[in-house]
C-alpha atoms as a PDB file:
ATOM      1  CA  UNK A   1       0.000   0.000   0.000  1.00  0.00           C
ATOM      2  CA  UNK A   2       1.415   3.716  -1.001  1.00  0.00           C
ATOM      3  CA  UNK A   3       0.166   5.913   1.195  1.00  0.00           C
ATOM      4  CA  UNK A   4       0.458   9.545   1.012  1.00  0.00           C
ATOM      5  CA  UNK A   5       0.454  11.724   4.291  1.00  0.00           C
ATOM      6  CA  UNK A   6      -0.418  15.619   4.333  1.00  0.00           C
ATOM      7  CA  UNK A   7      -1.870  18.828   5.535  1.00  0.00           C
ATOM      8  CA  UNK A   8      -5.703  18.443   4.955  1.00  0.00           C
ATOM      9  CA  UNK A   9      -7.494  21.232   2.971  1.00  0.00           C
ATOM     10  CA  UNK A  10     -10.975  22.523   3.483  1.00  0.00           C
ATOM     11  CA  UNK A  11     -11.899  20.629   0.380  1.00  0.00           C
ATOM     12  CA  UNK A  12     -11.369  17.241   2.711  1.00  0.00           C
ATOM     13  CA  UNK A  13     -13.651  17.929   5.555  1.00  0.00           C
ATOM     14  CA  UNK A  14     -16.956  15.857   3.737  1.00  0.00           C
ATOM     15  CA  UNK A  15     -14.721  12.553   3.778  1.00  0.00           C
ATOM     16  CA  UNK A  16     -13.057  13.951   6.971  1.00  0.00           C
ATOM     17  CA  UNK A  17     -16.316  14.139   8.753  1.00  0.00           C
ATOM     18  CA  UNK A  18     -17.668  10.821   7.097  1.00  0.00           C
ATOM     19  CA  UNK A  19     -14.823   9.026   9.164  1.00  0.00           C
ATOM     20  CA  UNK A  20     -16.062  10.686  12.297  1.00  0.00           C
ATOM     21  CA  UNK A  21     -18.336   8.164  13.778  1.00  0.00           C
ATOM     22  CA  UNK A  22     -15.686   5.744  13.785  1.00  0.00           C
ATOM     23  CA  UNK A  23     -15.136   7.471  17.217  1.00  0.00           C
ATOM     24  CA  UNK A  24     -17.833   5.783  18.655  1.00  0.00           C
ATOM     25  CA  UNK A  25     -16.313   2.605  18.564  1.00  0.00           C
ATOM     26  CA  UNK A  26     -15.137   1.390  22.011  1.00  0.00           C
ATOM     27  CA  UNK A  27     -17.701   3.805  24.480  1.00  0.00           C
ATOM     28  CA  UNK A  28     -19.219   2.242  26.593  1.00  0.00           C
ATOM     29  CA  UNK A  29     -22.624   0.490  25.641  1.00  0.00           C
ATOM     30  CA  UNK A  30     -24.771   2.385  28.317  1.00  0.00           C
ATOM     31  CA  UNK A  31     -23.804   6.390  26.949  1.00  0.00           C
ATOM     32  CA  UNK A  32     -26.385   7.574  24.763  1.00  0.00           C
ATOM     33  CA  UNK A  33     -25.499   6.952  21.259  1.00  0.00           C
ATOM     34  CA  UNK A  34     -26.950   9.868  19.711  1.00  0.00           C
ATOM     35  CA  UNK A  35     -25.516  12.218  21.930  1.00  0.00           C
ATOM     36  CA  UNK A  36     -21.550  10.262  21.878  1.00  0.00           C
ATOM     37  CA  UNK A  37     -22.347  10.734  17.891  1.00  0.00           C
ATOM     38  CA  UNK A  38     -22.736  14.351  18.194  1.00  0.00           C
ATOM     39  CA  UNK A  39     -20.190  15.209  20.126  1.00  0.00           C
ATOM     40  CA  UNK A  40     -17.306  12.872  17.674  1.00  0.00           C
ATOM     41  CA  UNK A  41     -18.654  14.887  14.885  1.00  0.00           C
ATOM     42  CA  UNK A  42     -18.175  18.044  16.991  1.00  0.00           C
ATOM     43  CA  UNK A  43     -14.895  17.508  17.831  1.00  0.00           C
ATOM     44  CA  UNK A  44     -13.828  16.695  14.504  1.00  0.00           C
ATOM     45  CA  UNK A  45     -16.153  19.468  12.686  1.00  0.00           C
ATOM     46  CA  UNK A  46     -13.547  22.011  15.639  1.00  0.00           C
ATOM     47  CA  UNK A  47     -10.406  19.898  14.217  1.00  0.00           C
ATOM     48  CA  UNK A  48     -11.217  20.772  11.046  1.00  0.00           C
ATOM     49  CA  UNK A  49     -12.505  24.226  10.735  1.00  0.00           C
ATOM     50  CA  UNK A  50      -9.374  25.449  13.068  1.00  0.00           C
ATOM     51  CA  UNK A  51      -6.836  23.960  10.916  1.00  0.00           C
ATOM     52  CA  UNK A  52      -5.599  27.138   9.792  1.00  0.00           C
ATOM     53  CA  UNK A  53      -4.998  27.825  13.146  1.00  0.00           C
ATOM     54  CA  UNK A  54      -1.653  28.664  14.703  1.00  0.00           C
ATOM     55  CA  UNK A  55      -0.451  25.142  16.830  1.00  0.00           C
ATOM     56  CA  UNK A  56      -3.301  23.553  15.330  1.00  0.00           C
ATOM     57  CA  UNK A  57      -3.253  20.541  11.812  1.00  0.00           C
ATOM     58  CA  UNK A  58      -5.261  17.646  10.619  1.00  0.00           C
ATOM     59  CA  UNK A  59      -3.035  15.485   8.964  1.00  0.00           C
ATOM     60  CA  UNK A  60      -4.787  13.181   6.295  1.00  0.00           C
ATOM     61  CA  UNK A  61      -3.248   9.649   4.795  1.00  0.00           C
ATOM     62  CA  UNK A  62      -4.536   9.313   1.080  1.00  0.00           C
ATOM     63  CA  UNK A  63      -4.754   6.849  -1.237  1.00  0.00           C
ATOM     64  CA  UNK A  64      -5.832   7.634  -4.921  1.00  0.00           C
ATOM     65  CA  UNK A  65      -7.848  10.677  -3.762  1.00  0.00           C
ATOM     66  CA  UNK A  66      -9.449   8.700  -0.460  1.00  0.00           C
ATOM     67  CA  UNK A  67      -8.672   9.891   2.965  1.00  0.00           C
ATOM     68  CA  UNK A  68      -7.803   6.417   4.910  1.00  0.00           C
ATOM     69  CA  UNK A  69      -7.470   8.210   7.753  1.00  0.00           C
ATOM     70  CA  UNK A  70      -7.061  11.731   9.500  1.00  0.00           C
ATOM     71  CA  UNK A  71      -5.035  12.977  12.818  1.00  0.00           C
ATOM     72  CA  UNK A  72      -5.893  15.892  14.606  1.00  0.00           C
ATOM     73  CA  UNK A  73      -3.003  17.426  16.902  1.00  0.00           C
ATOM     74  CA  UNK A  74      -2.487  20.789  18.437  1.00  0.00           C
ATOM     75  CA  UNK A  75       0.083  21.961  20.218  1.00  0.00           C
ATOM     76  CA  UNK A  76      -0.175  22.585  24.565  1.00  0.00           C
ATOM     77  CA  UNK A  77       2.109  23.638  27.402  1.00  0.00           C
ATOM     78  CA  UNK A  78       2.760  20.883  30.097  1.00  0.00           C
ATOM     79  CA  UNK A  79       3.125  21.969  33.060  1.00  0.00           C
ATOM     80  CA  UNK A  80       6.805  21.834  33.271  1.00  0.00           C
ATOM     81  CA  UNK A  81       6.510  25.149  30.509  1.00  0.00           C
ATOM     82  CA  UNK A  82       7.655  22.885  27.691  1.00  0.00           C
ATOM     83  CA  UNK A  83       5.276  22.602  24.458  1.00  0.00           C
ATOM     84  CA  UNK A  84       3.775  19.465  24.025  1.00  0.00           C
ATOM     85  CA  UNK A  85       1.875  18.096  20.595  1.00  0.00           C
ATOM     86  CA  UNK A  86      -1.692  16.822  21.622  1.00  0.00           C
ATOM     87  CA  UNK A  87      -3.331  14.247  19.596  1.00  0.00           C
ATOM     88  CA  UNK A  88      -7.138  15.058  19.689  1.00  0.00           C
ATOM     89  CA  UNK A  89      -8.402  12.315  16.492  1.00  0.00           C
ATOM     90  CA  UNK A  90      -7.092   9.296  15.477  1.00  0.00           C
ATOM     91  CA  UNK A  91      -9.328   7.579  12.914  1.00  0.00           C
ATOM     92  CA  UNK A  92      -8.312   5.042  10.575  1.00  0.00           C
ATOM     93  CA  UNK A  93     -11.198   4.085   7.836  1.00  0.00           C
ATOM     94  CA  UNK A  94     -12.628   0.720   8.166  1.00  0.00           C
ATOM     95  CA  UNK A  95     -11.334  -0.261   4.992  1.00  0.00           C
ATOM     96  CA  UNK A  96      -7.693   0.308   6.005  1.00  0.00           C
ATOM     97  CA  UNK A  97      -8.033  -1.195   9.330  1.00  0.00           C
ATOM     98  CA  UNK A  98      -4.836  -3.711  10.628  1.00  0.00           C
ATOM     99  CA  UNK A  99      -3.079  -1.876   7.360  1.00  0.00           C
ATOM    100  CA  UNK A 100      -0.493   0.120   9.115  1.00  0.00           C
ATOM    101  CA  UNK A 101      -2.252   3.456   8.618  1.00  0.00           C
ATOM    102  CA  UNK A 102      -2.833   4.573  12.196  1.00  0.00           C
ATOM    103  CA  UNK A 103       0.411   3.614  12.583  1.00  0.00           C
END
């Protein structure tokens, strides 16, 4: 597999945010669905429209024009003072799964 790494674009966020509710996977069965489902698409819909953002990417992996999978990371101060990179989103597409993507 050739996969292709880089800075997503606004043009991305339809197949950004159709990767969203892989989230979901993994919460725990008595949380309200609908309301875990809003808030992954939230907090990817934020990832994405404050890209352009100072401290603040999505990275996508690509394949022939489909986004296998996205990371969102920002950048925060530990508490010792020193910058750290925080990974908000990790979602690899089910199609890619066990392929090395997320990795």
């Amino acid at each position: 597999m050739s996969i292709g790494i880089r800075e997503a674009n606004p043009t991305d966020k339809e197949q950004i945010l159709a990767l969203a509710p892989r989230l979901q996977h993994g919460v725990a069965h008595w949380r309200d669905p609908e309301a875990v489902r809003g808030a992954v698409l939230g907090w990817v819909e934020d990832a994405v429209d404050a890209m352009s953002e100072d401290a603040r990417t999505v990275l996508v992996e690509e394949e022939e024009g489909s986004i296998l999978g996205f990371i969102g990371v920002t950048s925060t101060h530990h508490w010792t003072g020193e910058v750290d990179g925080y990974i908000g989103e990790l979602v690899v597409s089910r199609e890619a799964e066990g392929g090395g993507v997320g990795s």
